[in-house]
C-alpha atoms as a PDB file:
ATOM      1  CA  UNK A   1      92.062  52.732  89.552  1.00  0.00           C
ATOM      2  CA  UNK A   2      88.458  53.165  90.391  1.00  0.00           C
ATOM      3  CA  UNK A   3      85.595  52.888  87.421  1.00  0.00           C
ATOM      4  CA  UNK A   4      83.777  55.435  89.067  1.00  0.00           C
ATOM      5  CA  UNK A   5      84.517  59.201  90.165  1.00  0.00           C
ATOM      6  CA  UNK A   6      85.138  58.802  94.346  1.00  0.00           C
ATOM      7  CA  UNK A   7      82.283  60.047  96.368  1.00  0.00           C
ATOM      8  CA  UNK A   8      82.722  63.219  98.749  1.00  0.00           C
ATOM      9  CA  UNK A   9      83.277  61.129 101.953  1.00  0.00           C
ATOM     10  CA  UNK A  10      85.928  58.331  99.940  1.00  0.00           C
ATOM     11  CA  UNK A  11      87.488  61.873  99.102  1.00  0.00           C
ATOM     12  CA  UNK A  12      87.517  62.753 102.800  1.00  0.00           C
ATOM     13  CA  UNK A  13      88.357  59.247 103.832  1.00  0.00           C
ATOM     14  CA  UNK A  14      91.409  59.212 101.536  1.00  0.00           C
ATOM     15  CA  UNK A  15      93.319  62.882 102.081  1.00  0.00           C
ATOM     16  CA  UNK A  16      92.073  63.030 106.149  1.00  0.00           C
ATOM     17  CA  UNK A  17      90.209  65.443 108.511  1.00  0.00           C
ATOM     18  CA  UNK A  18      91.887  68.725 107.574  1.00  0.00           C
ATOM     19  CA  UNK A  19      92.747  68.201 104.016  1.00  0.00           C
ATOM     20  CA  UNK A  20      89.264  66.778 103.460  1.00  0.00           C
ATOM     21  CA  UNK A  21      87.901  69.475 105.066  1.00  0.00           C
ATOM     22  CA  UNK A  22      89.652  72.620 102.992  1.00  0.00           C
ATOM     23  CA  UNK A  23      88.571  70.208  99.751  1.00  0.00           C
ATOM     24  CA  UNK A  24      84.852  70.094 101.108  1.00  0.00           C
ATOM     25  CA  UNK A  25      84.891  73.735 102.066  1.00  0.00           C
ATOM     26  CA  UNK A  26      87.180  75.145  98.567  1.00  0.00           C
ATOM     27  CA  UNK A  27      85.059  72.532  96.436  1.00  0.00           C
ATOM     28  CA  UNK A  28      81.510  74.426  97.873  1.00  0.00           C
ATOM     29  CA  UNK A  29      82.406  77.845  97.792  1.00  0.00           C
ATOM     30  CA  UNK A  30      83.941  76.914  93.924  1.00  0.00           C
ATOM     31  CA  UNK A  31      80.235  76.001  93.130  1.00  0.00           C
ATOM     32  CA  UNK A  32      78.314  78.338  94.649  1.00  0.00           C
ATOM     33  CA  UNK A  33      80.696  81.566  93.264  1.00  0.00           C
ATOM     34  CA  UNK A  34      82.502  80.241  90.036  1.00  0.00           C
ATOM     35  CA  UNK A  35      81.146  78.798  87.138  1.00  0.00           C
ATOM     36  CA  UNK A  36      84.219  76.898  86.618  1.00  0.00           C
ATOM     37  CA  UNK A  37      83.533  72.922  86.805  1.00  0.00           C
ATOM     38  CA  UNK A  38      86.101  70.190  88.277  1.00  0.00           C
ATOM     39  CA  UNK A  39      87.756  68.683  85.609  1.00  0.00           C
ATOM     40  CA  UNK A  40      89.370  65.157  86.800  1.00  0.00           C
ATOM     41  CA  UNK A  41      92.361  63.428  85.352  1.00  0.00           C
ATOM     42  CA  UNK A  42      91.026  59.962  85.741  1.00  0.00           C
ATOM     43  CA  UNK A  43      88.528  58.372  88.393  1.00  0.00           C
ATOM     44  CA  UNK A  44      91.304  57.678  91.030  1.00  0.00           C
ATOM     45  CA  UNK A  45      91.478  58.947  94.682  1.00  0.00           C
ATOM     46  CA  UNK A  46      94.522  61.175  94.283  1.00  0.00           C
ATOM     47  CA  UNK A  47      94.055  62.097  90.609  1.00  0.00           C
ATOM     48  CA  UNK A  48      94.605  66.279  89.741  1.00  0.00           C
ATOM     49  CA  UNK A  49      91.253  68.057  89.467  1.00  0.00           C
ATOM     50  CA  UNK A  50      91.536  71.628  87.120  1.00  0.00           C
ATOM     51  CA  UNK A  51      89.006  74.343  88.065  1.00  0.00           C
ATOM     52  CA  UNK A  52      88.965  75.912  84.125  1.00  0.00           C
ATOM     53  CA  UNK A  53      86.914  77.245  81.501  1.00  0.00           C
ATOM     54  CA  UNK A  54      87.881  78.556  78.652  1.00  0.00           C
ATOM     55  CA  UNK A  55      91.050  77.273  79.080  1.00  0.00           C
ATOM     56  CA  UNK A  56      92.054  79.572  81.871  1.00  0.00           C
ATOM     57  CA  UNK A  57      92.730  77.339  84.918  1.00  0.00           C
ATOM     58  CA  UNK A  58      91.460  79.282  88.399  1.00  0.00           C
ATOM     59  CA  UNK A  59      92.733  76.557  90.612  1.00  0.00           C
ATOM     60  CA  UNK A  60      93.777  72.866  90.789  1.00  0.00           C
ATOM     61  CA  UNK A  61      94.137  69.862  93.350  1.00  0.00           C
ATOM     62  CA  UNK A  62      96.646  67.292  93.714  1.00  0.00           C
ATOM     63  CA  UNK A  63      95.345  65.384  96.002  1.00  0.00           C
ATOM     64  CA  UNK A  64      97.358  62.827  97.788  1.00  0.00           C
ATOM     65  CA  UNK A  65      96.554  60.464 100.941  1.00  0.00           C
ATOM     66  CA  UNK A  66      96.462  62.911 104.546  1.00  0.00           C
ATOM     67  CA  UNK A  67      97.287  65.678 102.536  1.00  0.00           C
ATOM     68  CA  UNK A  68      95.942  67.826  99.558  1.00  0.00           C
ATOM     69  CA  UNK A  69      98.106  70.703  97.423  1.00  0.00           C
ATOM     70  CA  UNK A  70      96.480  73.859  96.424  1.00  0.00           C
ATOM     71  CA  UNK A  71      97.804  75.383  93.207  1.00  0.00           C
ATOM     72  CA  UNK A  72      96.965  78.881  92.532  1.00  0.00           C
ATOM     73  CA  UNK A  73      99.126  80.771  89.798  1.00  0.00           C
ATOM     74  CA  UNK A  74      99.072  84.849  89.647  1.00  0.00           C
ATOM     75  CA  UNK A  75      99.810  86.276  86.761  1.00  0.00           C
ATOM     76  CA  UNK A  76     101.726  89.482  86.690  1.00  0.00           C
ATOM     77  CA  UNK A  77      98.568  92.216  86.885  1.00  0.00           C
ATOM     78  CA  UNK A  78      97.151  89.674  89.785  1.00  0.00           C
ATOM     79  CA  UNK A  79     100.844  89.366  91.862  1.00  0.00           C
ATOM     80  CA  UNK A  80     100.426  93.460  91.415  1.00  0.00           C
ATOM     81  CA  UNK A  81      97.016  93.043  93.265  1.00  0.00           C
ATOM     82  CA  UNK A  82      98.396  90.630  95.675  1.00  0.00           C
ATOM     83  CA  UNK A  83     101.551  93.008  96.219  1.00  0.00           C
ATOM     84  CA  UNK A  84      99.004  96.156  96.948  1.00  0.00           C
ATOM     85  CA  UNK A  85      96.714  93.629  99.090  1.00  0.00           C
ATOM     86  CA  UNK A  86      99.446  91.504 101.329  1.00  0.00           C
ATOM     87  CA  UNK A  87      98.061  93.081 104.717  1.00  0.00           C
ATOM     88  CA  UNK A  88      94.840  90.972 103.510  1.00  0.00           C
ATOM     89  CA  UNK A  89      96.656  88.033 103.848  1.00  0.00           C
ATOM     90  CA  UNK A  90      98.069  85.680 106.883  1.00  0.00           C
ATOM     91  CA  UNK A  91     101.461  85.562 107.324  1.00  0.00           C
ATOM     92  CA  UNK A  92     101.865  81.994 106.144  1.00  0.00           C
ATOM     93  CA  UNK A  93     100.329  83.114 102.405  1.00  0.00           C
ATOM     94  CA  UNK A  94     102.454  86.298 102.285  1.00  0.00           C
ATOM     95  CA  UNK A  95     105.653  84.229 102.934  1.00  0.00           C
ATOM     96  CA  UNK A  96     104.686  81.717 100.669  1.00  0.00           C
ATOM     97  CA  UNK A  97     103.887  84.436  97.548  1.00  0.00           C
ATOM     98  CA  UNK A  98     107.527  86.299  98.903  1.00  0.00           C
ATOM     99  CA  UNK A  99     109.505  82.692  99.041  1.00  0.00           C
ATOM    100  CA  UNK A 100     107.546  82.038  95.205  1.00  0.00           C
ATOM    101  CA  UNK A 101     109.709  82.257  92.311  1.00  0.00           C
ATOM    102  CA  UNK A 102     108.224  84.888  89.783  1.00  0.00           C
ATOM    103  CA  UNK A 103     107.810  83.071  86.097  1.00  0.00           C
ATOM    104  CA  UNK A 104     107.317  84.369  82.926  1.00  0.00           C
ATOM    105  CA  UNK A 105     104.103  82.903  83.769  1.00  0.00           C
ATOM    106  CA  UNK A 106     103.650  84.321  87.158  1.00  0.00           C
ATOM    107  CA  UNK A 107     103.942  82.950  90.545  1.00  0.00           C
ATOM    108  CA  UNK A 108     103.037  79.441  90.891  1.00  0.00           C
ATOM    109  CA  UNK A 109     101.466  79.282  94.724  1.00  0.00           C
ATOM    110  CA  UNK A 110     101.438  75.359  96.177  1.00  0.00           C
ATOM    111  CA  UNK A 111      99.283  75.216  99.311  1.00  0.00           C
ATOM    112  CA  UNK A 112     100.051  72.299 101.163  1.00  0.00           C
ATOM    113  CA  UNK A 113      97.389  71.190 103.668  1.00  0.00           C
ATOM    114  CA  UNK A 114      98.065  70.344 106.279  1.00  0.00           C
ATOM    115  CA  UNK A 115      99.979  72.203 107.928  1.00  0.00           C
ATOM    116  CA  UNK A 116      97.940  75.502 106.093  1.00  0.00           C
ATOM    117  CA  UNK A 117      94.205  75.755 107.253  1.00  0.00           C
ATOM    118  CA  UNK A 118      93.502  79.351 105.945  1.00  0.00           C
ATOM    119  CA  UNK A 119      90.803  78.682 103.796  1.00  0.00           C
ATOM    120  CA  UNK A 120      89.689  82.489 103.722  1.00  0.00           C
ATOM    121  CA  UNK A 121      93.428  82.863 101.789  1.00  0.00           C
ATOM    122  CA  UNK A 122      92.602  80.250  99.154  1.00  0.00           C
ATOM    123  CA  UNK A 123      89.288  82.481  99.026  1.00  0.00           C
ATOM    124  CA  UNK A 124      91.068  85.504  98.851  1.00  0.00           C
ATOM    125  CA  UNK A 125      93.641  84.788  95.997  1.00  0.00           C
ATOM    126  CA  UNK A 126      91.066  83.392  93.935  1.00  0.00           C
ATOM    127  CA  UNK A 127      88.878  86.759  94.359  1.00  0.00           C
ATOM    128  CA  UNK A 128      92.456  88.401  92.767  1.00  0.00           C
ATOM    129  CA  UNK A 129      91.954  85.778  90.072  1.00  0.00           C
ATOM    130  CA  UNK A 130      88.662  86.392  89.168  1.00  0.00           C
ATOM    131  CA  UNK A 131      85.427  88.252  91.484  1.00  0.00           C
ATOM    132  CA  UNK A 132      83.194  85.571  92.669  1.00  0.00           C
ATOM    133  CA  UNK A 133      79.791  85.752  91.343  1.00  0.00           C
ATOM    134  CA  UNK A 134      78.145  85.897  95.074  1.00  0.00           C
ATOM    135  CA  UNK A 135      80.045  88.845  96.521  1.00  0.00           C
ATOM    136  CA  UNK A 136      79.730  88.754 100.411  1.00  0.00           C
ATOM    137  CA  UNK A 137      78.203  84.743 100.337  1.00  0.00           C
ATOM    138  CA  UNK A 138      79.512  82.940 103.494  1.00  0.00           C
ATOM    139  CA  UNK A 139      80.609  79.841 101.415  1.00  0.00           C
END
């Protein structure tokens, strides 16, 4: 384990070009349109980090080396917006949320990059969650 929090490009370094990049690119748009701050488990390379506030949870990472898992979980009024939205959505997210088990909870969604590169979904289903602040940024 490290003593200190990894730096972007040890982050980049450890889960490879296209999981590093949809971190880089989800981490960015996180801070410029949620005020939600990355919570770590520890200070190691593939330790969870929690989007919440609040104690609501908007997203979290499991990163791992060459690849990184995107956890989003829709509750029942978001799967409802999902549901009236799905034409939004590429076909690798709708059969994802259709091949999802539905949970008392809601739909837990596990985005494995690679192979998914759709970082506009991942924007997308956390606009169901909750509106970014910076409606229309390019982030």
């Amino acid at each position: 384990m490290q003593d200190k929090k990894p730096t972007e490009d040890e982050m980049v370094k450890f889960l490879g070009r296209q999981a590093g990049n949809m971190w880089k690119q989800i981490s960015a748009y996180m801070s410029t349109n949620y005020e939600f701050e990355p919570v770590r488990e520890d200070e190691s390379l593939d330790a969870t980090i929690r989007y919440r506030r609040s104690g609501k949870t908007i997203l979290t990472f499991y990163p791992k080396k060459d690849e990184l898992t995107v956890l989003v979980i829709l509750g029942k009024k978001e799967t409802e917006k999902f549901e009236s939205s799905k034409d939004e959505f590429s076909p690798e997210i709708v059969e994802l949320f259709s091949n999802t088990r539905q949970y008392h909870d809601g739909r837990w969604l596990h985005i494995k990059v690679p192979p998914f590169e759709g970082v506009e979904d991942i924007k997308k289903l956390l606009g169901i969650k909750k509106e970014p602040k910076n409606m229309g940024a390019e982030n």
